[in-house]
PDB file of N, CA and C in Angstrom:
ATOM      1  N   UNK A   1       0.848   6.470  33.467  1.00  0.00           N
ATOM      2  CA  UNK A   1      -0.345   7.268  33.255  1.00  0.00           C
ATOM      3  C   UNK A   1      -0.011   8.484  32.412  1.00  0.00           C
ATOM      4  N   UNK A   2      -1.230   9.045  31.507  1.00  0.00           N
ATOM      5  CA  UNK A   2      -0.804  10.068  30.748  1.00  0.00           C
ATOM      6  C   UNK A   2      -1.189  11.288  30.993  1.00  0.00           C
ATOM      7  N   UNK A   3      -1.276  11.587  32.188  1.00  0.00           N
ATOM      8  CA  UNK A   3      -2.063  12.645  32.815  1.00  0.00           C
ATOM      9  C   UNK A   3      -1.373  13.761  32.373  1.00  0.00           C
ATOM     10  N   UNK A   4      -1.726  14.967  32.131  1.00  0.00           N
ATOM     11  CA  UNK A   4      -1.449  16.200  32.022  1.00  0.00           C
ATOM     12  C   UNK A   4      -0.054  16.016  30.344  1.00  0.00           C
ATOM     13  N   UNK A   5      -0.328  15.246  30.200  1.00  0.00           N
ATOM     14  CA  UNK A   5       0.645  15.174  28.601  1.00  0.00           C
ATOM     15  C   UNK A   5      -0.004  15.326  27.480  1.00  0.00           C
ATOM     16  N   UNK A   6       0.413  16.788  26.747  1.00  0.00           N
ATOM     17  CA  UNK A   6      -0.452  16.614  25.494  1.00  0.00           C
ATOM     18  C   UNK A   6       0.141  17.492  24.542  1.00  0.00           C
ATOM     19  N   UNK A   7       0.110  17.435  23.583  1.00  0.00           N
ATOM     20  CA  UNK A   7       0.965  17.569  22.077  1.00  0.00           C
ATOM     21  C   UNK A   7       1.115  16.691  21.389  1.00  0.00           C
ATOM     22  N   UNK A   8       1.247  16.561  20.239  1.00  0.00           N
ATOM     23  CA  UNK A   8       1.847  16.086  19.170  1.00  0.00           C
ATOM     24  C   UNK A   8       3.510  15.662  19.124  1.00  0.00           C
ATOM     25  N   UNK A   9       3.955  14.371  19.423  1.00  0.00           N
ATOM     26  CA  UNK A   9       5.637  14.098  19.646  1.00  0.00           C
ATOM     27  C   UNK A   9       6.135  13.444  17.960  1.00  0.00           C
ATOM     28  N   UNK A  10       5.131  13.078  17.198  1.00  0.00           N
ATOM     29  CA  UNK A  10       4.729  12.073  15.976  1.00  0.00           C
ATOM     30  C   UNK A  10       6.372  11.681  16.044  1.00  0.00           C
ATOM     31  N   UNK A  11       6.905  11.105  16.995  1.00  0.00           N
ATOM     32  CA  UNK A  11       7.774  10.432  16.917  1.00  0.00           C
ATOM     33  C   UNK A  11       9.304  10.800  16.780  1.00  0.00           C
ATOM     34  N   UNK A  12       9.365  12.047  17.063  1.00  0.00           N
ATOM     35  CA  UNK A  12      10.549  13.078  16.620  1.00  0.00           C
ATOM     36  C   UNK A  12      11.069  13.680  18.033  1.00  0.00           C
ATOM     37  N   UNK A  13      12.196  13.622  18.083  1.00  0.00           N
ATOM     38  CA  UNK A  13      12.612  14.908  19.405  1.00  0.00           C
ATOM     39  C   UNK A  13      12.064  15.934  19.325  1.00  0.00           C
ATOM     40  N   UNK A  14      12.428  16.842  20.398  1.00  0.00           N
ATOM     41  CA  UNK A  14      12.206  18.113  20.011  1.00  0.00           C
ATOM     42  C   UNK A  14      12.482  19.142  19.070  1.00  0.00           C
ATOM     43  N   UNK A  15      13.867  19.516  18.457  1.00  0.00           N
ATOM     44  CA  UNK A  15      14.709  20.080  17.689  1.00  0.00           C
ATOM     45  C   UNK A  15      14.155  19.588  16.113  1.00  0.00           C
ATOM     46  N   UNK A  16      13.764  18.145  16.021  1.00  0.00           N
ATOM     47  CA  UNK A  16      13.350  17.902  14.317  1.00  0.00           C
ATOM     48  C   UNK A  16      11.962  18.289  14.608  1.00  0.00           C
ATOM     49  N   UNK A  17      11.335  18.006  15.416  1.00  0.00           N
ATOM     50  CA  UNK A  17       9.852  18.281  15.248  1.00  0.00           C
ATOM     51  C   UNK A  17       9.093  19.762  15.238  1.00  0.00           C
ATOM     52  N   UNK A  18      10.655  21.036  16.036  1.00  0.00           N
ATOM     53  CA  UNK A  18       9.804  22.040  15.911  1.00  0.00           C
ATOM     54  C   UNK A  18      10.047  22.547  14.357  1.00  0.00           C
ATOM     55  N   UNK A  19      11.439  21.940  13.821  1.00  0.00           N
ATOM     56  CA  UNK A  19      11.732  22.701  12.366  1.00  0.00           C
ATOM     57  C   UNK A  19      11.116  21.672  11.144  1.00  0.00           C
ATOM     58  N   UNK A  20       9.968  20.932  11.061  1.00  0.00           N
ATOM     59  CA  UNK A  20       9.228  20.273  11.088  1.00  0.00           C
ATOM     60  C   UNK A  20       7.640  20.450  10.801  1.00  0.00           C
ATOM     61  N   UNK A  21       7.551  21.687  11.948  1.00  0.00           N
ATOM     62  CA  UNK A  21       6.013  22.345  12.341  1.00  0.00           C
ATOM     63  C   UNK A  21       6.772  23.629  11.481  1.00  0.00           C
ATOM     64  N   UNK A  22       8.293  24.135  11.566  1.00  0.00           N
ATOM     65  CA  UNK A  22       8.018  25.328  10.971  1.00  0.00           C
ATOM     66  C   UNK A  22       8.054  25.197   9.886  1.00  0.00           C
ATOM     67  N   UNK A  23       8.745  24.618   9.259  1.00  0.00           N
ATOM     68  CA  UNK A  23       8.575  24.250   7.199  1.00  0.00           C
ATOM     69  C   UNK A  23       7.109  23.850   7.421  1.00  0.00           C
ATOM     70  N   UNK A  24       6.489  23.454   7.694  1.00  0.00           N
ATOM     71  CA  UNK A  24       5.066  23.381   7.080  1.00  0.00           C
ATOM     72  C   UNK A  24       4.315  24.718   7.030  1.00  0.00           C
ATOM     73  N   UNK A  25       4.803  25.522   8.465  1.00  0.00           N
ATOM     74  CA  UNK A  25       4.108  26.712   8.356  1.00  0.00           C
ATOM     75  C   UNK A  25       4.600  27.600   7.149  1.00  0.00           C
ATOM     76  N   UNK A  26       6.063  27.572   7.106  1.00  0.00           N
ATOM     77  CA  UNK A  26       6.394  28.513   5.834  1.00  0.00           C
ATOM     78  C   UNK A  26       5.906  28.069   4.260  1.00  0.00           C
ATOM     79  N   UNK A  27       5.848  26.663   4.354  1.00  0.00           N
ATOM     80  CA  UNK A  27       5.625  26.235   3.083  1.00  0.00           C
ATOM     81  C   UNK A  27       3.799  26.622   2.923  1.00  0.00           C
ATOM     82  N   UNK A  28       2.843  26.828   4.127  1.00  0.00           N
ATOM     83  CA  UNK A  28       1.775  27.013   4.147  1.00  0.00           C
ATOM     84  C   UNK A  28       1.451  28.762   3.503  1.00  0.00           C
ATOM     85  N   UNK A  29       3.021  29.499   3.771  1.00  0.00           N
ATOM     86  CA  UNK A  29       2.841  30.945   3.656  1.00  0.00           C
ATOM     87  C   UNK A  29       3.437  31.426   2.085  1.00  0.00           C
ATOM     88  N   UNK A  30       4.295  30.637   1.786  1.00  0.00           N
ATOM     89  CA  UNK A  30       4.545  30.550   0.345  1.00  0.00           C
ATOM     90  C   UNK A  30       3.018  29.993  -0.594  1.00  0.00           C
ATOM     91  N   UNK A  31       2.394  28.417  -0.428  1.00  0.00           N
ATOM     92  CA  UNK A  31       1.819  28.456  -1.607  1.00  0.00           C
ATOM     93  C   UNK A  31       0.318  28.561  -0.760  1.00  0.00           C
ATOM     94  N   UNK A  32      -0.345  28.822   0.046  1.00  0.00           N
ATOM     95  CA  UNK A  32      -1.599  29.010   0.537  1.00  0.00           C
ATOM     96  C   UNK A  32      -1.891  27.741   1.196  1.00  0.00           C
ATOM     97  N   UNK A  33      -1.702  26.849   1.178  1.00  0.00           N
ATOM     98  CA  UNK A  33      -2.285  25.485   1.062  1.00  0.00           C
ATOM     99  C   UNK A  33      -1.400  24.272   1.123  1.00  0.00           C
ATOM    100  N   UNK A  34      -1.363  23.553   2.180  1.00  0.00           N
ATOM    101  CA  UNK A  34      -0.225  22.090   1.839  1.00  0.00           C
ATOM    102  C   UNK A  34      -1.342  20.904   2.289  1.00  0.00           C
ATOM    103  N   UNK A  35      -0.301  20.151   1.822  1.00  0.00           N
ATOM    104  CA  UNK A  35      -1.243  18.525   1.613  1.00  0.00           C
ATOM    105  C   UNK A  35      -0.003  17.739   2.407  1.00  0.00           C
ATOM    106  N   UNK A  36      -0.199  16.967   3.473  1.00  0.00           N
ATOM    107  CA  UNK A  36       0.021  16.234   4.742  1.00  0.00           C
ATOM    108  C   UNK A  36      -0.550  15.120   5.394  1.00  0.00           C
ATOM    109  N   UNK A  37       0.409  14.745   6.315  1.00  0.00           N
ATOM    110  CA  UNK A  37      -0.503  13.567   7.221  1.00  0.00           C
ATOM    111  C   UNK A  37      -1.677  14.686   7.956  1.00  0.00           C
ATOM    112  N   UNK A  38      -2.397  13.955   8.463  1.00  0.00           N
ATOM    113  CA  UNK A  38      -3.476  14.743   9.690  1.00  0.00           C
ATOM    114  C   UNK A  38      -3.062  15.258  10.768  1.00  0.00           C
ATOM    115  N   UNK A  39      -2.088  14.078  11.540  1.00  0.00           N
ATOM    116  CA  UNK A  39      -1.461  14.980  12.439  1.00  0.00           C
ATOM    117  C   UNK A  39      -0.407  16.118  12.490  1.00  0.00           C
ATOM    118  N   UNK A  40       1.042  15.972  11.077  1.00  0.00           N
ATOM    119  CA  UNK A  40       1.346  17.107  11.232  1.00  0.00           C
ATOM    120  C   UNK A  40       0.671  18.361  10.795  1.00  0.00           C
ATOM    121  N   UNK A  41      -0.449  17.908   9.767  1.00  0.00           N
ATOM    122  CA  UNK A  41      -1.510  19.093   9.764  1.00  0.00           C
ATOM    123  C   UNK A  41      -2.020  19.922  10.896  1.00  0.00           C
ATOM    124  N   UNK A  42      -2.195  18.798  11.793  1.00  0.00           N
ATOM    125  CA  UNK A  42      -3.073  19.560  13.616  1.00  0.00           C
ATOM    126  C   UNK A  42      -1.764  20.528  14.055  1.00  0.00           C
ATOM    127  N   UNK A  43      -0.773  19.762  13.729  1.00  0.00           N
ATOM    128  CA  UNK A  43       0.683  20.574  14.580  1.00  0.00           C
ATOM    129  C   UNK A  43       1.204  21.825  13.767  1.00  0.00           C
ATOM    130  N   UNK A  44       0.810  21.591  12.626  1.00  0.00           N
ATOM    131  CA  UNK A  44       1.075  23.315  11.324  1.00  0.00           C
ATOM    132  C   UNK A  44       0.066  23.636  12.245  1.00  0.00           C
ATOM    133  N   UNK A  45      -1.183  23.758  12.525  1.00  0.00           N
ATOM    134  CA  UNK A  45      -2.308  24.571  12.182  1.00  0.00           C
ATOM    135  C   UNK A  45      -1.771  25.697  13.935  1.00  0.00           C
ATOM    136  N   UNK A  46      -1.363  24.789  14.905  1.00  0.00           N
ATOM    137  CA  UNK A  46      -1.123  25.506  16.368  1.00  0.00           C
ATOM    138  C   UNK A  46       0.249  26.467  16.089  1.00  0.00           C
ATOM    139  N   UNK A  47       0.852  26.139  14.860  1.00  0.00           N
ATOM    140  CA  UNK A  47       2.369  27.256  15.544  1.00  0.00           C
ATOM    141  C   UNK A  47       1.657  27.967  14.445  1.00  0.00           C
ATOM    142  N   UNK A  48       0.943  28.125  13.254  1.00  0.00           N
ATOM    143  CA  UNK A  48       0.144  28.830  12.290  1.00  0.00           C
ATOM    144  C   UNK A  48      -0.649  29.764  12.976  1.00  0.00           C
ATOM    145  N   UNK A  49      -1.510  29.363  13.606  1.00  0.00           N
ATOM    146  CA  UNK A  49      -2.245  30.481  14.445  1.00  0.00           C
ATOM    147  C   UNK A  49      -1.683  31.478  15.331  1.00  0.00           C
ATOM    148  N   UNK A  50      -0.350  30.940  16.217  1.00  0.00           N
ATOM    149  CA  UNK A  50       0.569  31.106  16.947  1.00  0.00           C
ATOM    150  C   UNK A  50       1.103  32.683  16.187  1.00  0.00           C
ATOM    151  N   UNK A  51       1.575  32.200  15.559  1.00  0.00           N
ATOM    152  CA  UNK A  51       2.502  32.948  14.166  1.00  0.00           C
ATOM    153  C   UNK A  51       1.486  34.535  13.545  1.00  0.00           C
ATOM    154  N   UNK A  52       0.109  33.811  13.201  1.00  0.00           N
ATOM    155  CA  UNK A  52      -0.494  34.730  12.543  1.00  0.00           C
ATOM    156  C   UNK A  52      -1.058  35.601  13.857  1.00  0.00           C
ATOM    157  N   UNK A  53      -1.254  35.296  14.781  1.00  0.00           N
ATOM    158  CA  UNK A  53      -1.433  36.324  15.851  1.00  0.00           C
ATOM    159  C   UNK A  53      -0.039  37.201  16.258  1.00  0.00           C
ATOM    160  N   UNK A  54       0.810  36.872  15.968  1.00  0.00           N
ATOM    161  CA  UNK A  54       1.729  37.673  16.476  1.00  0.00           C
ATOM    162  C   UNK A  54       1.861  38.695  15.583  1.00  0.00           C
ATOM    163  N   UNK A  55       1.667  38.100  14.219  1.00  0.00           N
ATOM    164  CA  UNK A  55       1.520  39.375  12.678  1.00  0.00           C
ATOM    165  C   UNK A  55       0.480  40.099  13.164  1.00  0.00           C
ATOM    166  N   UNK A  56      -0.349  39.988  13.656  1.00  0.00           N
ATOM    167  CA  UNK A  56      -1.938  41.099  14.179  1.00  0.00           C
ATOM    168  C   UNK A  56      -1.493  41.954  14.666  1.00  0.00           C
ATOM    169  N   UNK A  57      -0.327  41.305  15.982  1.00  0.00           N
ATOM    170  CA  UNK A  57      -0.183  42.661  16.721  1.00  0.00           C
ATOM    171  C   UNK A  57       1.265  43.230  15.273  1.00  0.00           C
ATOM    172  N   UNK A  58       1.963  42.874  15.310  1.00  0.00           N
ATOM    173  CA  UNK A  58       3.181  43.973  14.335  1.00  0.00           C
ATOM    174  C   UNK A  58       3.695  44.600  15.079  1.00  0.00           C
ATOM    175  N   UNK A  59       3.908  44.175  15.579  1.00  0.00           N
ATOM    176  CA  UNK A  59       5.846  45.146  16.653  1.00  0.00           C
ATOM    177  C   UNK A  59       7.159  44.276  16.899  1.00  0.00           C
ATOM    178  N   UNK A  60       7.855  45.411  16.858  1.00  0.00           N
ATOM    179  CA  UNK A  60       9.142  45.004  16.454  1.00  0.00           C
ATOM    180  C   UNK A  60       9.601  43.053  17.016  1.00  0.00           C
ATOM    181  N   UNK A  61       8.858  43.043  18.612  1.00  0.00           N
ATOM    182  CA  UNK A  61       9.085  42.374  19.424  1.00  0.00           C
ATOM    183  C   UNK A  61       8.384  40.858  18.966  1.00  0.00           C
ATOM    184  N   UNK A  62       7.261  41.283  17.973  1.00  0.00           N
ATOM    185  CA  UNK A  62       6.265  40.337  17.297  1.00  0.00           C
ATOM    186  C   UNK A  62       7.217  39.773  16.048  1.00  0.00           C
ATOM    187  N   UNK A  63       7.643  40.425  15.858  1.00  0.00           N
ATOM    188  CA  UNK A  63       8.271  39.918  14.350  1.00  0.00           C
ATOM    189  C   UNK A  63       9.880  38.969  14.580  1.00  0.00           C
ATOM    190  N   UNK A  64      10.135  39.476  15.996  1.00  0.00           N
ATOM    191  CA  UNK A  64      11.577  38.956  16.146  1.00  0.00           C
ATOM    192  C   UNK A  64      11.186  37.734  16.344  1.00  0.00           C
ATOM    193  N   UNK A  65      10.183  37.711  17.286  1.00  0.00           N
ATOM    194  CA  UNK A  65       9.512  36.295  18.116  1.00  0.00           C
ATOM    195  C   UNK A  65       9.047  35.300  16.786  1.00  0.00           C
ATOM    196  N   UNK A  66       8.320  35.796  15.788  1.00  0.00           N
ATOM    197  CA  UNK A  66       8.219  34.931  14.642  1.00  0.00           C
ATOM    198  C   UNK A  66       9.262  34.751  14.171  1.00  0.00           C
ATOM    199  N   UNK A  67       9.921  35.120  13.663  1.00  0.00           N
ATOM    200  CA  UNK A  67      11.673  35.097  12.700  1.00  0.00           C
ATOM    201  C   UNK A  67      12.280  33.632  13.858  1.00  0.00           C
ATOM    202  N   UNK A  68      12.518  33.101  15.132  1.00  0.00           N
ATOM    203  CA  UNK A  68      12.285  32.660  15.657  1.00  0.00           C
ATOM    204  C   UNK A  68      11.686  31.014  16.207  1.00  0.00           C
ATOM    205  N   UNK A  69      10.583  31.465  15.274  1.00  0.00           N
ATOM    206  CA  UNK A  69       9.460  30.052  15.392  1.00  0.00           C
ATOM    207  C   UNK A  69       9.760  29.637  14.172  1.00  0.00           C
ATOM    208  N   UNK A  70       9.879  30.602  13.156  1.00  0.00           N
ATOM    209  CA  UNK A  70       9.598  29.933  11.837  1.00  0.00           C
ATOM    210  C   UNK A  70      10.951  29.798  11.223  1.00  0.00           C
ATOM    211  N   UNK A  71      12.081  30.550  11.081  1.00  0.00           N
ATOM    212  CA  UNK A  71      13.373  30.606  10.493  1.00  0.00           C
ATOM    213  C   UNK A  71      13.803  30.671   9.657  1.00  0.00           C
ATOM    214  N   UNK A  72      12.821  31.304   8.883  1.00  0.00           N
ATOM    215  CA  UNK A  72      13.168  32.289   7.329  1.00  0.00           C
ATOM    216  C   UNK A  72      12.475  33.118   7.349  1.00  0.00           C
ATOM    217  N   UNK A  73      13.406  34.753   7.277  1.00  0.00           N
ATOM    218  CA  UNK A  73      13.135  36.085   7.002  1.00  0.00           C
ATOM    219  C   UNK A  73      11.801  36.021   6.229  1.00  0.00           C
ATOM    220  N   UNK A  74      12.034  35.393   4.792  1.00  0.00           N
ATOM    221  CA  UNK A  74      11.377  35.995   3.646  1.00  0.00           C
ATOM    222  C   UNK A  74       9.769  35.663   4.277  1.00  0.00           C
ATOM    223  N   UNK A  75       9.666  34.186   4.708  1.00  0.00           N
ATOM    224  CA  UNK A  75       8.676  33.844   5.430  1.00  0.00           C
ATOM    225  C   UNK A  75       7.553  35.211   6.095  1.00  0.00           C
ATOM    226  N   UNK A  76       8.110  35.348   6.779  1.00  0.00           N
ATOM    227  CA  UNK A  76       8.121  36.037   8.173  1.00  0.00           C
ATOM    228  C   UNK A  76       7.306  37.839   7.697  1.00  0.00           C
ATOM    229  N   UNK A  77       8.760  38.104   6.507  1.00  0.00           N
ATOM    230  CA  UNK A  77       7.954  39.098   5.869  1.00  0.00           C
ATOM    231  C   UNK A  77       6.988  39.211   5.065  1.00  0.00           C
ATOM    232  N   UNK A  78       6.449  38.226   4.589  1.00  0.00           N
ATOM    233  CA  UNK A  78       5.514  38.042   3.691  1.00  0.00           C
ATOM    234  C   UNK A  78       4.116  37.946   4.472  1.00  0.00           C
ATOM    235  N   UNK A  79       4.508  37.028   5.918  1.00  0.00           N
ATOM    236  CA  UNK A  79       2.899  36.984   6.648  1.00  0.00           C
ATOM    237  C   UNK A  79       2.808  38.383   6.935  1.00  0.00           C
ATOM    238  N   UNK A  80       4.069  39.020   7.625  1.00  0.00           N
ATOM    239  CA  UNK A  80       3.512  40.349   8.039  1.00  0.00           C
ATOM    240  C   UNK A  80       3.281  41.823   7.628  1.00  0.00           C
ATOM    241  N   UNK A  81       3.502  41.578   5.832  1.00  0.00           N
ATOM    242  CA  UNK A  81       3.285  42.592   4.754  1.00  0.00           C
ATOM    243  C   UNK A  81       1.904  42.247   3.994  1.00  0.00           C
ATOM    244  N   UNK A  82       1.653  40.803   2.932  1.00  0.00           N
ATOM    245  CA  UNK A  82       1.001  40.468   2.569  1.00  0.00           C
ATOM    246  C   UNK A  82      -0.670  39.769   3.125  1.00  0.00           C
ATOM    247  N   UNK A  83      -0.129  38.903   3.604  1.00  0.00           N
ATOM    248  CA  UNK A  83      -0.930  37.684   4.852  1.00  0.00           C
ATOM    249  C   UNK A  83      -1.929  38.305   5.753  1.00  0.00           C
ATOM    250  N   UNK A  84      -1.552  38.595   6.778  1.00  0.00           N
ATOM    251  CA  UNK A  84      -2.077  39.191   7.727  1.00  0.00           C
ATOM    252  C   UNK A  84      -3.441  40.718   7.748  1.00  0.00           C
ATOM    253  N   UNK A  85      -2.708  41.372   6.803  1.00  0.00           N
ATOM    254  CA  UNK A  85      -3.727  42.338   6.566  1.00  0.00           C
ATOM    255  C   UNK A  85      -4.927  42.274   5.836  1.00  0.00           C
ATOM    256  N   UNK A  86      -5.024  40.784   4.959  1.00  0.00           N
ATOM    257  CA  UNK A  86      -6.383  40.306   4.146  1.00  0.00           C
ATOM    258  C   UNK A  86      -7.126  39.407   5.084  1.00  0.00           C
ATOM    259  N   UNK A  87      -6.433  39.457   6.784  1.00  0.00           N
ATOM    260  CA  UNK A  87      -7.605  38.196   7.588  1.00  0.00           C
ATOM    261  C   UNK A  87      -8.010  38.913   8.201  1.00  0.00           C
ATOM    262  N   UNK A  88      -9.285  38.143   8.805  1.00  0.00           N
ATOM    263  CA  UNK A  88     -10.710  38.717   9.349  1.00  0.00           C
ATOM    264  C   UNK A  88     -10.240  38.809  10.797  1.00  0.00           C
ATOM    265  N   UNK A  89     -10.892  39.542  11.616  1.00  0.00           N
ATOM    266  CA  UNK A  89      -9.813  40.071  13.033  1.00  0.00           C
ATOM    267  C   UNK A  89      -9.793  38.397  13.840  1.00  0.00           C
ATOM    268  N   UNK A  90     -11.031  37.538  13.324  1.00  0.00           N
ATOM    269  CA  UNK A  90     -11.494  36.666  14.517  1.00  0.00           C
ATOM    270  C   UNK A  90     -10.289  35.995  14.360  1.00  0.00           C
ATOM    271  N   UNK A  91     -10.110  34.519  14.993  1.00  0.00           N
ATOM    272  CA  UNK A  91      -9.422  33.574  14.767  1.00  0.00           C
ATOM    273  C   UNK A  91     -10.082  32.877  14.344  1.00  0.00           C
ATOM    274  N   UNK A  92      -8.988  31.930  13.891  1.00  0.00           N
ATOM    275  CA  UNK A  92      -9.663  30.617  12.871  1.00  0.00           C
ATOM    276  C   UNK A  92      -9.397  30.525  11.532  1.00  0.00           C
ATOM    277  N   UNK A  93      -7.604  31.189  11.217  1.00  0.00           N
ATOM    278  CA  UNK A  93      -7.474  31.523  10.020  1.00  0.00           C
ATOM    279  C   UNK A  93      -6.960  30.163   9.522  1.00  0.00           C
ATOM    280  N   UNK A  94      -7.046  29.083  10.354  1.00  0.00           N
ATOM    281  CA  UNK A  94      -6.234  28.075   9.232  1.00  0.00           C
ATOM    282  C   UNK A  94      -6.815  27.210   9.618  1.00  0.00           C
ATOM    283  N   UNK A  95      -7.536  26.093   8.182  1.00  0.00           N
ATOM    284  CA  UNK A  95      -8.382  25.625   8.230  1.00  0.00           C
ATOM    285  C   UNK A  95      -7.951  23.845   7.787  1.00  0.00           C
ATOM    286  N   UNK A  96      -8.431  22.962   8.278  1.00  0.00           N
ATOM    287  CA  UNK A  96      -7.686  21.727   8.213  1.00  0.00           C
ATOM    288  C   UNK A  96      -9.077  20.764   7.125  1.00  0.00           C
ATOM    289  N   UNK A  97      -8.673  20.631   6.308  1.00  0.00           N
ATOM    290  CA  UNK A  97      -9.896  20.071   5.603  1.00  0.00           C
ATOM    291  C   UNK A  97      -9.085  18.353   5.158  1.00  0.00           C
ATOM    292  N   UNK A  98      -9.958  17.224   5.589  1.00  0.00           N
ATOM    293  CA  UNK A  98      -9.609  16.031   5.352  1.00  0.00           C
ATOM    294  C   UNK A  98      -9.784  15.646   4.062  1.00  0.00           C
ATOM    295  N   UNK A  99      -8.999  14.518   3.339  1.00  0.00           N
ATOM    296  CA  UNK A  99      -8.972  14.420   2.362  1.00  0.00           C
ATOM    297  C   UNK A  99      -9.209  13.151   2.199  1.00  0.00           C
ATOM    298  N   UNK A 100      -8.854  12.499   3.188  1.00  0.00           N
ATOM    299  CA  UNK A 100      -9.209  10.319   2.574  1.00  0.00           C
ATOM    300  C   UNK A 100      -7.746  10.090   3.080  1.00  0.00           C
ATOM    301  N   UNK A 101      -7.683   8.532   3.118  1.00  0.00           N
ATOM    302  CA  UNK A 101      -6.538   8.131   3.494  1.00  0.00           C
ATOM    303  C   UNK A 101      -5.482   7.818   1.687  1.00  0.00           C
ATOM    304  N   UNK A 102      -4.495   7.951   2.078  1.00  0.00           N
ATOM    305  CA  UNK A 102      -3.361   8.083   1.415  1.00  0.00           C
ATOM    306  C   UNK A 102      -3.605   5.954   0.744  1.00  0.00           C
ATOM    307  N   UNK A 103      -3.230   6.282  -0.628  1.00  0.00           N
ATOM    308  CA  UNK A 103      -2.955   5.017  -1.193  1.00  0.00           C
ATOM    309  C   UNK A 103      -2.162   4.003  -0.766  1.00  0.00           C
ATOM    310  N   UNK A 104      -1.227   4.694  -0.358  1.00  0.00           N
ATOM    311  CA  UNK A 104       0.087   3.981  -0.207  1.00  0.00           C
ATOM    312  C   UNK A 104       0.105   3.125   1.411  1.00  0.00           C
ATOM    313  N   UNK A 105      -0.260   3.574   1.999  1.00  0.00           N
ATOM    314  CA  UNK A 105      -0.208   2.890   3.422  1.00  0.00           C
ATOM    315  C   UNK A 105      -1.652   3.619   4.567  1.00  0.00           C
ATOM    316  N   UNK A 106      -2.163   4.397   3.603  1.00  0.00           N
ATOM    317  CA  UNK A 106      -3.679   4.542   4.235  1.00  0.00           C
ATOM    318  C   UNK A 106      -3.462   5.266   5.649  1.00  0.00           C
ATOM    319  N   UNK A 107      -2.669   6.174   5.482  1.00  0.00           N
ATOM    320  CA  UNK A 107      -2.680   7.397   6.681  1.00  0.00           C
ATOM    321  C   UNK A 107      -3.593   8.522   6.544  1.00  0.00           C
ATOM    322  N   UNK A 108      -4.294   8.774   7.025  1.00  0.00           N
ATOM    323  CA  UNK A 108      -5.136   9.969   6.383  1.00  0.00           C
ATOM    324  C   UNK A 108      -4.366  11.207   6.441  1.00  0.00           C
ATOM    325  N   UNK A 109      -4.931  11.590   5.386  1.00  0.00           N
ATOM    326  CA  UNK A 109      -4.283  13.225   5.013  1.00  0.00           C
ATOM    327  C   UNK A 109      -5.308  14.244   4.975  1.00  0.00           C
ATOM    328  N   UNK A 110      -4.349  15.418   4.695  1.00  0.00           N
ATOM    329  CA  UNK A 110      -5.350  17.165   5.417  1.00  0.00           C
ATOM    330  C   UNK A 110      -4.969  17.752   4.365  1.00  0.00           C
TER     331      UNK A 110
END
């Protein structure tokens, strides 16, 4: 039974799948925008929000905790210099827009 189990495993241990979720997030903070399957899209979008709330608050303790999740400095400083101070207070800063399924083997992508 699958009771009380829920996340995203897309087939990976733990250790590849969180550095995995974090290159998507950094690669999301470098060019604005990445193109993906759907599901690791759903799994960027939770450590993304994760991430950009911790830039809201900005203390020392916020930034270590990101440096952390994501695992590049430059990353890290860029959400919490650049990034962060052009979003709107609400949540809901990262947005998953579908695209069609992929040519090649028809996975849908985000």
């Amino acid at each position: 039974m699958r009771h009380r189990k829920h996340g995203l495993q897309l087939g990976r241990t733990t250790g590849p799948r969180q550095a995995l979720a974090a290159g998507l997030v950094c690669h999301l903070i470098e060019e604005k925008r990445i193109r993906t399957t759907l599901s690791k899209a759903k799994l960027a979008q939770r450590l993304a929000e994760k991430v950009v709330t911790l830039a809201k608050r900005g203390q020392l303790a916020d930034r270590r905790r990101a440096v952390v999740l994501l695992r590049r400095k430059p990353c890290v400083k860029r959400l919490f210099e650049e990034i962060v101070p052009r979003c709107p207070a609400t949540s809901g800063h990262v947005r998953i827009l579908k695209l069609g399924p992929r040519r090649s083997d028809s996975s849908e992508m985000a």
